[in-house]
Protein backbone atom coordinates (compact mmCIF):
# COMPACT_ATOMS: atom_id res chain seq x y z
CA UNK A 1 95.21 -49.43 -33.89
CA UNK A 2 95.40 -48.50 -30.15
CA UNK A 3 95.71 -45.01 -28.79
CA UNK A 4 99.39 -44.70 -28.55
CA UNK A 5 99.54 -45.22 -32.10
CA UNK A 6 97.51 -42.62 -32.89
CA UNK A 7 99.04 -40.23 -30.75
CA UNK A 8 102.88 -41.53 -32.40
CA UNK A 9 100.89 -40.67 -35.62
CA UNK A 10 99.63 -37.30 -34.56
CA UNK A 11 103.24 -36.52 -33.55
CA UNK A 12 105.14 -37.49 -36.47
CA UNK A 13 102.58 -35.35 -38.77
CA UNK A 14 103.07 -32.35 -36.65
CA UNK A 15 107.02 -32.60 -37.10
CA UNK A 16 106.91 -33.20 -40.49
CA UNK A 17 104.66 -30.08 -41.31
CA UNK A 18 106.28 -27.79 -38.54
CA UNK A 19 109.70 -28.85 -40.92
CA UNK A 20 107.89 -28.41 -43.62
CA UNK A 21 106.88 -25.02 -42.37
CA UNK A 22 110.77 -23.96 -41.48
CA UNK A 23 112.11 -25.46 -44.77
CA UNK A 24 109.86 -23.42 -46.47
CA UNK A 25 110.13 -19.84 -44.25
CA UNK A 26 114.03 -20.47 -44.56
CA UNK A 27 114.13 -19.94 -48.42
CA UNK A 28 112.39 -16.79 -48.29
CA UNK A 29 114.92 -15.57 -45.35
CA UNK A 30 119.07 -14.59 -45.71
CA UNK A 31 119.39 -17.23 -42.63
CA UNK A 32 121.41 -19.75 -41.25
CA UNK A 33 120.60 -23.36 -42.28
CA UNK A 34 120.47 -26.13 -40.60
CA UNK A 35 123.60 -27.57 -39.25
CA UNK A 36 124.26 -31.96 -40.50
CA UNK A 37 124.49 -32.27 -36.64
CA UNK A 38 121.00 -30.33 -35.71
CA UNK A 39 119.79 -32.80 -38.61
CA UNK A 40 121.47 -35.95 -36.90
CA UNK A 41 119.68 -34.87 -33.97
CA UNK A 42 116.25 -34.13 -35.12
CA UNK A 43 116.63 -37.47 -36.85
CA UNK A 44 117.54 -39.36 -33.66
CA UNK A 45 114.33 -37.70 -31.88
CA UNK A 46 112.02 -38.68 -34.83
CA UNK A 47 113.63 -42.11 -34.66
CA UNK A 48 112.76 -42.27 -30.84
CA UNK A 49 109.24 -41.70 -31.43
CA UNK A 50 108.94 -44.16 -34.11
CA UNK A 51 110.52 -46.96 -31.75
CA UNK A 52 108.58 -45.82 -28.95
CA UNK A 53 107.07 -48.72 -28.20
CA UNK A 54 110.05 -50.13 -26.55
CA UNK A 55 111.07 -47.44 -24.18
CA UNK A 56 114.19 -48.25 -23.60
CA UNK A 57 115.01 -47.76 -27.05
CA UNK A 58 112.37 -44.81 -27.70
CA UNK A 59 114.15 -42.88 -24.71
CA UNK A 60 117.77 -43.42 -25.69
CA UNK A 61 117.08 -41.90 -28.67
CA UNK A 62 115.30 -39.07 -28.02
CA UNK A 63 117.87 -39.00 -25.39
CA UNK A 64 120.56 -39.09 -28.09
CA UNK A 65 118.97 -36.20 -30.21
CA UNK A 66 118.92 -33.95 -27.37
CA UNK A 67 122.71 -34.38 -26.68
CA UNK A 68 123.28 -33.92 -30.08
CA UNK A 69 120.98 -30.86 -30.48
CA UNK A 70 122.74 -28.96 -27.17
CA UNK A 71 126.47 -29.98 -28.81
CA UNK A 72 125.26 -28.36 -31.76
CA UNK A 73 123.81 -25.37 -30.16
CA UNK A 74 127.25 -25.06 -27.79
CA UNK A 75 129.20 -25.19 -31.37
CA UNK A 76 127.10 -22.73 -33.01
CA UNK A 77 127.90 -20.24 -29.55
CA UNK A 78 131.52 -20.61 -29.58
CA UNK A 79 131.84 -19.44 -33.58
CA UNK A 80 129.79 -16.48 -32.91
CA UNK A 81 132.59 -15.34 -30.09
């Protein structure tokens, strides 16, 4: 196991528990959840750092999630108006 493994191992823990941590928090709150296209997105950028070993891949996704993630975010502005 070489060191970018471990540190695409590392990563993918740390996402799962910081989810972990706002699935949790957002039960206990009267807040928004989490849009199906923030999910898309947060899929596509956990999906770019599982392929990251082929960077051309590993960057269009992540690429992908954070188009997705500022369409959502743009959405979520223009209902508030």
């Amino acid at each position: 196991m070489n060191i970018s493994m471990v540190y695409i191992s590392v990563s993918i823990v740390v996402l799962a528990f910081v989810g972990l941590l706002v699935f949790l928090a957002g039960r206990r709150r009267d807040e928004k959840r989490i849009t199906p296209l923030a999910s898309l997105a947060f899929g596509f950028v956990l999906a770019g750092i599982v392929f990251g070993d082929d960077r051309v891949i590993g960057y269009g996704l992540m690429g992908m999630g954070v188009i997705l993630a500022v369409v959502d975010i743009v959405n979520r502005s223009r209902q508030g108006r």
